[in-house]
Protein backbone atom coordinates (compact mmCIF):
# COMPACT_ATOMS: atom_id res chain seq x y z
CA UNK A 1 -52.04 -47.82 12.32
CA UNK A 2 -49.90 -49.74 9.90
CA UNK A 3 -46.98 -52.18 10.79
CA UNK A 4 -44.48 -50.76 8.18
CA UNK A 5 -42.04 -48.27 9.07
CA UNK A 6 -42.04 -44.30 8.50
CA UNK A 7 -41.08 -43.71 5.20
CA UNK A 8 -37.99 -42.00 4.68
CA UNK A 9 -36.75 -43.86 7.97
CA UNK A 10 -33.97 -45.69 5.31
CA UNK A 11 -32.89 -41.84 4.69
CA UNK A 12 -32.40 -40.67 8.32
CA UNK A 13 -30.66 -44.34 9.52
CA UNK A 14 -28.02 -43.73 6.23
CA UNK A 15 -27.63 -39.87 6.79
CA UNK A 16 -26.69 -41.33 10.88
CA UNK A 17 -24.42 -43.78 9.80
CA UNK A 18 -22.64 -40.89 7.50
CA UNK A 19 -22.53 -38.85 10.50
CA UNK A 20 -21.28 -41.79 12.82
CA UNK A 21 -18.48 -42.84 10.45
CA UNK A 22 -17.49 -39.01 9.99
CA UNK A 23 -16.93 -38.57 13.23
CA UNK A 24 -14.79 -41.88 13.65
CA UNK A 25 -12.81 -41.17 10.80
CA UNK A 26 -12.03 -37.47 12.59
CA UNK A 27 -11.22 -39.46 15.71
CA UNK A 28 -8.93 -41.59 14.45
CA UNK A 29 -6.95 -38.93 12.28
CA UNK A 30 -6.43 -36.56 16.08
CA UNK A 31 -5.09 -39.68 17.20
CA UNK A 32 -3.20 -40.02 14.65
CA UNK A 33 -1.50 -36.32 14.80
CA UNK A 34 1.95 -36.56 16.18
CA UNK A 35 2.53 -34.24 19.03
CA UNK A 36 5.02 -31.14 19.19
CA UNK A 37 8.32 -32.57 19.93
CA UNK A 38 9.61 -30.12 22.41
CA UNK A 39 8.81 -31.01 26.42
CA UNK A 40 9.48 -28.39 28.84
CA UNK A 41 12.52 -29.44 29.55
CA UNK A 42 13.85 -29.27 26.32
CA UNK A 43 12.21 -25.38 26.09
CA UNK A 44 14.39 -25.34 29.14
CA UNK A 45 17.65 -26.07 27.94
CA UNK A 46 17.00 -24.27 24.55
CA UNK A 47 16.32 -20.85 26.91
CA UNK A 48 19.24 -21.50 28.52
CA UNK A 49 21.53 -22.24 25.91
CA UNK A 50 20.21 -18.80 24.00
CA UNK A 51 20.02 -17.08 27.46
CA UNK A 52 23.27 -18.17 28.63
CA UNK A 53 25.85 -16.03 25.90
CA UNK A 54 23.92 -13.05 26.97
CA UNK A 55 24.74 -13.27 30.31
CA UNK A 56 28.36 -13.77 30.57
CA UNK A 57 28.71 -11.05 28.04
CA UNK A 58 26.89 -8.68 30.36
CA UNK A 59 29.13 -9.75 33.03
CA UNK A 60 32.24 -9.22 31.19
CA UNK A 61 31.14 -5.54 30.12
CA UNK A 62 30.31 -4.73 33.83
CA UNK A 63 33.53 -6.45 34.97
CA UNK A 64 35.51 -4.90 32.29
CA UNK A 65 37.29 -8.69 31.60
């Protein structure tokens, strides 16, 4: 058995550290991605707000006001 390593061993450890530094670079751009500014609450208050018209003109046609 010789003491030297596989050859083609230099290959595999660069092609892993290409891998390995792909993925971090992928991990730190998600982080990077700014979420979608809208909680539930505001979906909330932006239903309501479009809802809202709807209704009181509904009530006024059944009311006749």
């Amino acid at each position: 058995m010789r003491g030297s390593s596989p050859r083609g061993v230099e290959e595999i450890d660069e092609t892993v550290l290409t891998e390995v530094t792909a993925w971090g670079t992928y991990e730190a751009n998600v982080r990077n991605i700014h979420d979608w500014p809208y909680t539930a609450s505001i979906l909330r208050q932006l239903l309501a707000s479009l809802i809202s018209p709807a209704i009181v003109y509904l009530i006024k046609v059944v009311f006749g006001v």
